[in-house]
Protein backbone atom coordinates (compact mmCIF):
# COMPACT_ATOMS: atom_id res chain seq x y z
CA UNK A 1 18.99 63.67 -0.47
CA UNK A 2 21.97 64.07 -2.76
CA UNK A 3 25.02 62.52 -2.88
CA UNK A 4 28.25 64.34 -2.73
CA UNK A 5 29.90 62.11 -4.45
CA UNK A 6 30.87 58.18 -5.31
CA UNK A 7 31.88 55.55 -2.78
CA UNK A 8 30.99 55.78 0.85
CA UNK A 9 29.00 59.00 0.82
CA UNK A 10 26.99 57.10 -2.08
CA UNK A 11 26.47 53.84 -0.03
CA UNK A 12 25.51 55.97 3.10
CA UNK A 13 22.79 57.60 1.24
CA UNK A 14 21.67 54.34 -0.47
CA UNK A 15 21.03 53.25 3.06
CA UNK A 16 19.31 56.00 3.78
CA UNK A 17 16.74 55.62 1.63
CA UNK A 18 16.60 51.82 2.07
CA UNK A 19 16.02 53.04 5.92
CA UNK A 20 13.28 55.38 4.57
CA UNK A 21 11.50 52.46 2.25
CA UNK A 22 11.40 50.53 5.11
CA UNK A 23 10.17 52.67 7.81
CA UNK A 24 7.39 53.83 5.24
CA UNK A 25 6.30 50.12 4.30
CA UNK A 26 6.46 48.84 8.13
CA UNK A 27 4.79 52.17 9.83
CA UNK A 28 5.94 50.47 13.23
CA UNK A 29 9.31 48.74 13.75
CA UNK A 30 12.60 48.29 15.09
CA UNK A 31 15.95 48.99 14.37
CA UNK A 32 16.33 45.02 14.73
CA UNK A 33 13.94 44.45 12.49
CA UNK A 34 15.01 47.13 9.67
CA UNK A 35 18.25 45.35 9.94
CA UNK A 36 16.98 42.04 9.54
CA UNK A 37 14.61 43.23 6.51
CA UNK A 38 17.68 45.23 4.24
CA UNK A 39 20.35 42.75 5.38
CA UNK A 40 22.29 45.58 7.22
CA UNK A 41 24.17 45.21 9.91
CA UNK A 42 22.91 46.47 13.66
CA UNK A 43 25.14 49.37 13.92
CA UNK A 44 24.29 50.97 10.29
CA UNK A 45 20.98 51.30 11.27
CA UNK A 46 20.99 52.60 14.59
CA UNK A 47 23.36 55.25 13.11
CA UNK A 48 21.16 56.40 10.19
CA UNK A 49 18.26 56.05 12.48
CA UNK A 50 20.19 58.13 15.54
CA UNK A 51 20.54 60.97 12.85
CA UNK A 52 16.80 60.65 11.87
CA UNK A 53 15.89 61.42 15.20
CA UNK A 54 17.91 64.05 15.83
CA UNK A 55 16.55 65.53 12.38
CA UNK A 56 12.81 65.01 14.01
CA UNK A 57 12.03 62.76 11.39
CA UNK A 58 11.77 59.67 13.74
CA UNK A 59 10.46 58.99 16.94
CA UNK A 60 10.84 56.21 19.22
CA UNK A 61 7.57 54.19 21.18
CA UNK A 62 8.83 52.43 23.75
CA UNK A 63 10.50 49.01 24.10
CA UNK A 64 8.65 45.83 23.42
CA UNK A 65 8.20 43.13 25.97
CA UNK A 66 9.85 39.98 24.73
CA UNK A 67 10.08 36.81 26.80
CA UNK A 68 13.78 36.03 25.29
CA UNK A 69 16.82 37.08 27.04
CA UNK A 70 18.41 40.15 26.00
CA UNK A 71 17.69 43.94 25.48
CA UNK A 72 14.48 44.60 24.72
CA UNK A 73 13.66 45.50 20.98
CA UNK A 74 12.39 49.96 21.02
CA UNK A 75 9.56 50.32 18.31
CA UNK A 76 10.16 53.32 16.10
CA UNK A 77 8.48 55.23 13.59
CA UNK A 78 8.20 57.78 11.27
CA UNK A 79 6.88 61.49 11.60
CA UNK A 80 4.90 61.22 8.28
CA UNK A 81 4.00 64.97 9.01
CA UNK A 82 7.53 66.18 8.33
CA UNK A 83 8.03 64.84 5.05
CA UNK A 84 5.52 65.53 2.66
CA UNK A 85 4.75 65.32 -1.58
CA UNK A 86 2.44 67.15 -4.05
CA UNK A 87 0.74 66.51 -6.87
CA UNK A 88 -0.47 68.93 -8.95
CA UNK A 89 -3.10 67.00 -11.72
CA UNK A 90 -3.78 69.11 -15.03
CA UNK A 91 -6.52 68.42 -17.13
CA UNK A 92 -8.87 69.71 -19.38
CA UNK A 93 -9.56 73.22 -18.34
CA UNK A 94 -8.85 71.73 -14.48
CA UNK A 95 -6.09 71.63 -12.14
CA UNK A 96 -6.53 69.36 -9.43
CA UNK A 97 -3.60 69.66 -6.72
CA UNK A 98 -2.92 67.37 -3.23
CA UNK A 99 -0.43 67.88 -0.13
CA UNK A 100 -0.12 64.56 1.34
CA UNK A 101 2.06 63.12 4.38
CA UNK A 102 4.61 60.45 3.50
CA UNK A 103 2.16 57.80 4.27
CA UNK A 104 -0.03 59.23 1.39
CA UNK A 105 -2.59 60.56 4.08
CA UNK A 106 -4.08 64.05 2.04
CA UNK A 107 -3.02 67.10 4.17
CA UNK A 108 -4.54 69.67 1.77
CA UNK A 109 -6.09 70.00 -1.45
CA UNK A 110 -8.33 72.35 -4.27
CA UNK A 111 -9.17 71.79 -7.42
CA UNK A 112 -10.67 75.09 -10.03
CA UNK A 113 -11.61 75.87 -13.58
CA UNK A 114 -9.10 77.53 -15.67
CA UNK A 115 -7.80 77.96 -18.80
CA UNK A 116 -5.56 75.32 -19.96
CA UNK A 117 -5.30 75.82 -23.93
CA UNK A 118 -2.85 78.44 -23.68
CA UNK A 119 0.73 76.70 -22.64
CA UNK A 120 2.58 79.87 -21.62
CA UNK A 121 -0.46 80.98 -19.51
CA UNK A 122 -1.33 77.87 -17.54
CA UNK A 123 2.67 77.21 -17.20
CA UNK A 124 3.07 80.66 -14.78
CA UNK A 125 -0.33 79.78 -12.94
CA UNK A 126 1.35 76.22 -12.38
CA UNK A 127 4.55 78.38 -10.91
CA UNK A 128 2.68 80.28 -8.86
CA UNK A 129 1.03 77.25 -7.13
CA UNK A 130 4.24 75.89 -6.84
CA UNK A 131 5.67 78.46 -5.00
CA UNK A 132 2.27 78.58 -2.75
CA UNK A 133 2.51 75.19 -2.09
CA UNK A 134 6.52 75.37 -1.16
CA UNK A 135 5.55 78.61 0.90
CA UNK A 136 2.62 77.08 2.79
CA UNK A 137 4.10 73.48 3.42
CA UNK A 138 8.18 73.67 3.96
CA UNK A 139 8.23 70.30 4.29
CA UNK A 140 7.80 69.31 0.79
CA UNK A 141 10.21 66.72 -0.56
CA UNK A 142 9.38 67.55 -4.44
CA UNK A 143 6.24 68.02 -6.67
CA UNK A 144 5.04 66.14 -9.34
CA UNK A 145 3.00 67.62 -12.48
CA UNK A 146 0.80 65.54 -14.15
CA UNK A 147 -0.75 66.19 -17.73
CA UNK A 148 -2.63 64.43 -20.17
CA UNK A 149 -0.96 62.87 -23.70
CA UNK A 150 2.86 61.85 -24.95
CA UNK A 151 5.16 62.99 -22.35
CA UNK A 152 8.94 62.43 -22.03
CA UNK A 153 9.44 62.61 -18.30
CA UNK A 154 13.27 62.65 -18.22
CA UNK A 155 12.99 66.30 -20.24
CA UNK A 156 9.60 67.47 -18.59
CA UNK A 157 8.41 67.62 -22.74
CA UNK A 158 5.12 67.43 -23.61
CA UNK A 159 5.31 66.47 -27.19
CA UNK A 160 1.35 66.09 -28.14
CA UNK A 161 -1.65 66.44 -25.80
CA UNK A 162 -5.15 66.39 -27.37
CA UNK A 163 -6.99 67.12 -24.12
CA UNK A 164 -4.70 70.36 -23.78
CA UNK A 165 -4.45 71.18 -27.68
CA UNK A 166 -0.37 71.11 -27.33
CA UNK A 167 2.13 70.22 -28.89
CA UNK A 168 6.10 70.47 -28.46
CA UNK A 169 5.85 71.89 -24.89
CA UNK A 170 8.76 72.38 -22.53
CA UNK A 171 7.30 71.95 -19.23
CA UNK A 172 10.29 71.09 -16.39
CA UNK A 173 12.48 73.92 -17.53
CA UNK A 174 10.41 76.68 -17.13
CA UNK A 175 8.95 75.75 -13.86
CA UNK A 176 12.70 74.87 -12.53
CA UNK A 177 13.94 78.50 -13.15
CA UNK A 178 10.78 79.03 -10.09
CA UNK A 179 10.93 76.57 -7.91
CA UNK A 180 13.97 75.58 -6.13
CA UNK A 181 12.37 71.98 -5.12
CA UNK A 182 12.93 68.50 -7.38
CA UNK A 183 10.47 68.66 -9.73
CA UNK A 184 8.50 65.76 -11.71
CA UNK A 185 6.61 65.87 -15.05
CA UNK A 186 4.37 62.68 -15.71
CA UNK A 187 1.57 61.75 -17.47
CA UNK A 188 -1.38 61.30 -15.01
CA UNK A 189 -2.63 57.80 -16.20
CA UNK A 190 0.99 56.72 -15.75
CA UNK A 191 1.00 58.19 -12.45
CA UNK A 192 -2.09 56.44 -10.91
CA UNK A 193 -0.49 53.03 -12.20
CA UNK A 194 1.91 54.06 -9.72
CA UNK A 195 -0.26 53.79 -6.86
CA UNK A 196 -2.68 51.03 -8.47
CA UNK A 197 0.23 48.73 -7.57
CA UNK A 198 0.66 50.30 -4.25
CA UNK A 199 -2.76 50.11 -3.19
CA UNK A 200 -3.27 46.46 -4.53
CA UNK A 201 -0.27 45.58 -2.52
CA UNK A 202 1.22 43.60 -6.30
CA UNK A 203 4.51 41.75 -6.40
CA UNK A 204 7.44 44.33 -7.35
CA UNK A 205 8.85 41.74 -9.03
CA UNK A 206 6.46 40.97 -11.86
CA UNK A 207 4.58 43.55 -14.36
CA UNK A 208 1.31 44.48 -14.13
CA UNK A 209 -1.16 46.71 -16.58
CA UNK A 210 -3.53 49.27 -15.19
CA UNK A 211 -6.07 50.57 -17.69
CA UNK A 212 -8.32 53.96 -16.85
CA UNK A 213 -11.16 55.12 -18.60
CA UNK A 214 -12.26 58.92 -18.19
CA UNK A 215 -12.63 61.31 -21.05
CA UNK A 216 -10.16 59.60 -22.28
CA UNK A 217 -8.33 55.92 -22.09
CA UNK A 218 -5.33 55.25 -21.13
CA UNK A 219 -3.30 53.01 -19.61
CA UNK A 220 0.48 51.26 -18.01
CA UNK A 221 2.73 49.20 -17.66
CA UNK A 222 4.51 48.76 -14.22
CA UNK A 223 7.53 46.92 -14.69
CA UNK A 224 9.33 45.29 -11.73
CA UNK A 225 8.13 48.92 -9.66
CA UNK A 226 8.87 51.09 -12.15
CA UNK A 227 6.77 52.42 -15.18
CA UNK A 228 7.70 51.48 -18.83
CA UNK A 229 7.48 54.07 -21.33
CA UNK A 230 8.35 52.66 -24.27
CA UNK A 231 11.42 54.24 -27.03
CA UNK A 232 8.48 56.91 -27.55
CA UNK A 233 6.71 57.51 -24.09
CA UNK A 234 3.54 56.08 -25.52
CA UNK A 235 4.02 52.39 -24.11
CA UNK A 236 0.83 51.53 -22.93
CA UNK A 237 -1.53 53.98 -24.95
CA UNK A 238 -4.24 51.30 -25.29
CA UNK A 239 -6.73 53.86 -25.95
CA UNK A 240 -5.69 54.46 -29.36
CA UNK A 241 -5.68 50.59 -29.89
CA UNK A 242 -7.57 50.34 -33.50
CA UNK A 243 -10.70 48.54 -32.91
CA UNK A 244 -13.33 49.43 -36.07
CA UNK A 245 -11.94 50.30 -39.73
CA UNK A 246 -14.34 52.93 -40.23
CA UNK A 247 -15.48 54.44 -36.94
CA UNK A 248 -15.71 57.84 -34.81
CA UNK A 249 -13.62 60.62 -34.95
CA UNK A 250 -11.03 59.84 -32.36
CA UNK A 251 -9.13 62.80 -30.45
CA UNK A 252 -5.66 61.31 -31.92
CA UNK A 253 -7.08 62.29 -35.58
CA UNK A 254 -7.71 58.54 -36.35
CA UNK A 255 -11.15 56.35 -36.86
CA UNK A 256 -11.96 53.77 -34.92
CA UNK A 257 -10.01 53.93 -31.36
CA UNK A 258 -10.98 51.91 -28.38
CA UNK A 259 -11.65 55.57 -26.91
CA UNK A 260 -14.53 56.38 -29.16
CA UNK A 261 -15.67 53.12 -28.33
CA UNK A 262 -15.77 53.55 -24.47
CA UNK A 263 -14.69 56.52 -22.99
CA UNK A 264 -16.75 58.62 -20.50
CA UNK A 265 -17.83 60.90 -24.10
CA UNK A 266 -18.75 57.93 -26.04
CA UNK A 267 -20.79 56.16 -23.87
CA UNK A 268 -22.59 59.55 -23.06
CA UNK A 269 -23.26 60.19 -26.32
CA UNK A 270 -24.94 56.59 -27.15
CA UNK A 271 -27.04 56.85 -24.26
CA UNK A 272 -28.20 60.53 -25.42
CA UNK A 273 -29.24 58.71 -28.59
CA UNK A 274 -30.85 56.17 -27.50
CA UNK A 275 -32.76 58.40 -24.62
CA UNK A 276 -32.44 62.49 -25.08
CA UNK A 277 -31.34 63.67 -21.94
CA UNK A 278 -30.30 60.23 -19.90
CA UNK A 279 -26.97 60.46 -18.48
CA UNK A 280 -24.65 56.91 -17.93
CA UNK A 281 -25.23 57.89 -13.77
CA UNK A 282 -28.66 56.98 -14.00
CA UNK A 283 -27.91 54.16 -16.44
CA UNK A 284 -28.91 51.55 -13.83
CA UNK A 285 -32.52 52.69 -13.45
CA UNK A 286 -32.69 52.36 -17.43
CA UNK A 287 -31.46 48.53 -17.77
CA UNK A 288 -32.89 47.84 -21.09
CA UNK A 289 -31.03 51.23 -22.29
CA UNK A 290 -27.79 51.12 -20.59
CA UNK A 291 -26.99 47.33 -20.05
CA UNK A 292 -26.47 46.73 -23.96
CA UNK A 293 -24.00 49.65 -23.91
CA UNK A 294 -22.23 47.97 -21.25
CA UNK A 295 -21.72 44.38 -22.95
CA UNK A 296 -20.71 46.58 -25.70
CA UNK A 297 -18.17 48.18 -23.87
CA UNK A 298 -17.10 45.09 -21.94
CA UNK A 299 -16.29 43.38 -25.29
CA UNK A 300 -14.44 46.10 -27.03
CA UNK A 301 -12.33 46.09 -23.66
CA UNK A 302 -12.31 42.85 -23.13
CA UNK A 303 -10.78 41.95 -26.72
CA UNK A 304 -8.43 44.93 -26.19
CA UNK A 305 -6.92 43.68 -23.10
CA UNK A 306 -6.66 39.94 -25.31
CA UNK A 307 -4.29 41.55 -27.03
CA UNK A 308 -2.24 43.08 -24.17
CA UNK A 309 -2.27 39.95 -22.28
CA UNK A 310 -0.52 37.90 -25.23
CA UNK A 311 1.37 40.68 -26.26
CA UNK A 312 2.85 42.28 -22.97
CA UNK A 313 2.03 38.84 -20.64
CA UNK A 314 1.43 41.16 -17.15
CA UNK A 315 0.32 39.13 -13.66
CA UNK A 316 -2.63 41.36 -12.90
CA UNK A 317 -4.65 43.85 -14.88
CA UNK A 318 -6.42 46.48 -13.09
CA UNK A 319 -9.28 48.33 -14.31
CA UNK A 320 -10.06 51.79 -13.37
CA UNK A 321 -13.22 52.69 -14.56
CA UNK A 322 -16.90 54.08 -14.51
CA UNK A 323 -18.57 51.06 -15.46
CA UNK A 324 -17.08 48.64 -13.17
CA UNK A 325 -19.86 49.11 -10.86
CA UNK A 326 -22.09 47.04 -13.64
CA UNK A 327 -22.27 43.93 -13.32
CA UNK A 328 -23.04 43.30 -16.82
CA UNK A 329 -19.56 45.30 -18.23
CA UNK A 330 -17.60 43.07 -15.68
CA UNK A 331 -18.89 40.03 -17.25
CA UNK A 332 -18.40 41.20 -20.79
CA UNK A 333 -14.78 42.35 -20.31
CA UNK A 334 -14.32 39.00 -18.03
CA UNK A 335 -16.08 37.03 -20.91
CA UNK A 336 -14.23 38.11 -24.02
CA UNK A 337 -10.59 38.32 -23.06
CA UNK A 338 -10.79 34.52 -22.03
CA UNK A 339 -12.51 34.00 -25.44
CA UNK A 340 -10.00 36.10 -27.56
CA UNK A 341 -6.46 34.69 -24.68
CA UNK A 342 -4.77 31.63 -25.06
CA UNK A 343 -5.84 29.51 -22.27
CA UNK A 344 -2.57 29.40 -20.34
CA UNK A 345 -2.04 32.95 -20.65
CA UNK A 346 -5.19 33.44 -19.33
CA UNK A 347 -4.88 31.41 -16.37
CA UNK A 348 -2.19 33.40 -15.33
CA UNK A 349 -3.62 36.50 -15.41
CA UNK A 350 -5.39 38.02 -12.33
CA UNK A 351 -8.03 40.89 -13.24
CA UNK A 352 -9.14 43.32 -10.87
CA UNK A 353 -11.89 45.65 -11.00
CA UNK A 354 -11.38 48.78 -8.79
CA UNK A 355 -14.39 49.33 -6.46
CA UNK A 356 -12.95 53.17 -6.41
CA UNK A 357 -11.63 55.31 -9.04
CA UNK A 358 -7.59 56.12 -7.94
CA UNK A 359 -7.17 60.14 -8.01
CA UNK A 360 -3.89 60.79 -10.16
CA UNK A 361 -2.99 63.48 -7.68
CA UNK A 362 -2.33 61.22 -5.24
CA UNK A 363 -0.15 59.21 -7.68
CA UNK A 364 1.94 62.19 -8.65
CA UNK A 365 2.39 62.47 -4.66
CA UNK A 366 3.84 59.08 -4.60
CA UNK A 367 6.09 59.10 -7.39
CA UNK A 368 7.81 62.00 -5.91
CA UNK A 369 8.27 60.05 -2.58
CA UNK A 370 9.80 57.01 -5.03
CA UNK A 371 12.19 59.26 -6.43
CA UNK A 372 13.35 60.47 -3.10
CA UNK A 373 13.89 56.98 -1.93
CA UNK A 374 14.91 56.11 -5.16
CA UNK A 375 18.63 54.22 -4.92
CA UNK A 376 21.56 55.61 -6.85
CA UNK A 377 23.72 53.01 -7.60
């Protein structure tokens, strides 16, 4: 969808993808109702909805019964199979990739080992899924790359990634000169903040922080829909939040980061102290080991997220972790960031815990369907 140039043909498309948002968010509707929702008149939408059908990306249901007078309201909806997104996840020696419908539904996936130190390398395997993926599904609307670390989305630029050992890495370019498809570059944390909101079904209109702890931590902030990155992409990087003066070794060459204090490595390795062999899965069956950890853990978060509350001031934070299945970390986190907040701050703060870890892949799906719909104005 791209416009040919100001004016009308700019309005039209803006429209469009108004039309688009809509169907998307209602699944079922009407052409009445659309109109009604986007303050559009009748006849705009039945004309941008007359060419979606003759595109095959609409079909109609029938007419609703309605007891009013008049001409009876016809349900449409979407053909989610003929629009579709990737996301291809990178990650430390991984690539994780996902073909979903435009209602996020997954269509296809596969995930493998590889080598991912090597930039030039893992850059013309990432090409050559790219051009599988645009072979095998021509309905693709764009794919989104993912990677771990500082990224500047605009250029496609990894500047520094620990997990991939880069640094000062022109990603978009490349890949551009292969595919012929819009292409996205985003950091996958950022990505599954994307659809944290989605999922939770949060207000647009206020900010939210989403927080995910995996080898690493990371986390973002959503920002009235869209994701803030800061003057220097690293908005939201409360993993390398100081917490201890003189503490591990963290990834980012500092002491001390919430990430050595909590991560998926750092936990593992205190419970491998404390018990040879004992891995955080089984931590349950080993309360007396693996409960401390987790009102460790809870606290170090739990002040962390003190400080993004007063600082930052989001509606909800969501938490996307291992440990939110213990009850004992949920209490800790819950526990210290009222004890560290201003009361009124906290009060107006929801907290959720995610039940199931999000799967970035799926966000890099969805930001490419955002950008499609994405208004030019």
């Amino acid at each position: 969808m791209k416009a040919a140039g100001k004016g009308p043909a700019v309005l039209r498309l803006n429209n469009l993808k108004r039309v688009m948002a809509q169907l998307r968010s209602a699944r079922i509707t009407s052409r009445q109702d659309i109109a009604r929702a986007l303050d559009l008149s009748k006849n705009t939408v039945s004309l941008i909805i007359d060419d979606l059908l003759a595109q095959g990306l609409v079909r109609e249901l029938g007419p609703v019964s309605v007891t009013a007078a008049g001409r009876p309201k016809i349900e449409i909806a979407l053909r989610p199979e003929k629009l579709k997104s990737a996301g291809i996840m990178v990650a430390r020696q991984t690539i994780h990739w996902q073909v979903r419908d435009y209602f996020s539904q997954v269509i296809a996936e596969q995930t493998w080992r590889t080598e991912t130190a090597a930039p030039e390398r893992l850059l013309q395997e990432l090409a050559e899924v790219c051009q599988t993926l645009c072979a095998a599904h021509p309905e693709l609307t764009g794919i989104a790359i993912g990677l771990p670390g500082i990224i500047d989305s605009q250029r496609g630029f990894v500047h520094f990634s620990a997990p991939l050992g880069w640094e000062n890495v022109a990603v978009l370019a490349p890949l551009q000169r292969c595919v012929s498809l819009p292409l996205l570059v985003l950091n996958n944390v950022k990505a599954a903040a994307l659809l944290s909101v989605q999922q939770l079904q949060l207000s647009k209109a206020q900010s939210h922080f989403y927080l995910r702890i995996a080898e690493g931590v990371g986390g973002a902030l959503i920002d009235r829909g869209a994701l803030f990155t800061g003057s220097s992409w690293t908005a939201g990087e409360i993993g390398h939040l100081r917490m201890q003066r003189e503490g591990q070794l963290c990834s980012c060459g500092r002491r001390g980061c919430l990430e050595t204090l909590i991560g998926q490595p750092a936990i593992q390795q205190q419970l491998s102290k404390r018990k040879p062999g004992l891995r955080w899965q089984q931590g349950e069956s080993e309360p007396s080991l693996f409960n401390p950890l987790m009102s460790e853990a809870g606290e170090h978060l739990g002040f962390a997220l003190s400080q993004v509350m007063q600082l930052v001031n989001p509606a909800c934070i969501i938490i996307d972790a291992p440990w939110n299945s213990s009850a004992v970390f949920r209490e800790a986190v819950k526990q210290t960031m009222q004890a560290s907040t201003l009361a009124f701050t906290h009060a107006h703060t929801t907290l959720h815990f995610l039940a199931q870890r999000l799967e970035p892949a799926q966000g890099l799906a969805l930001a490419v369907i955002a950008q499609y719909e994405q208004a030019d104005y």
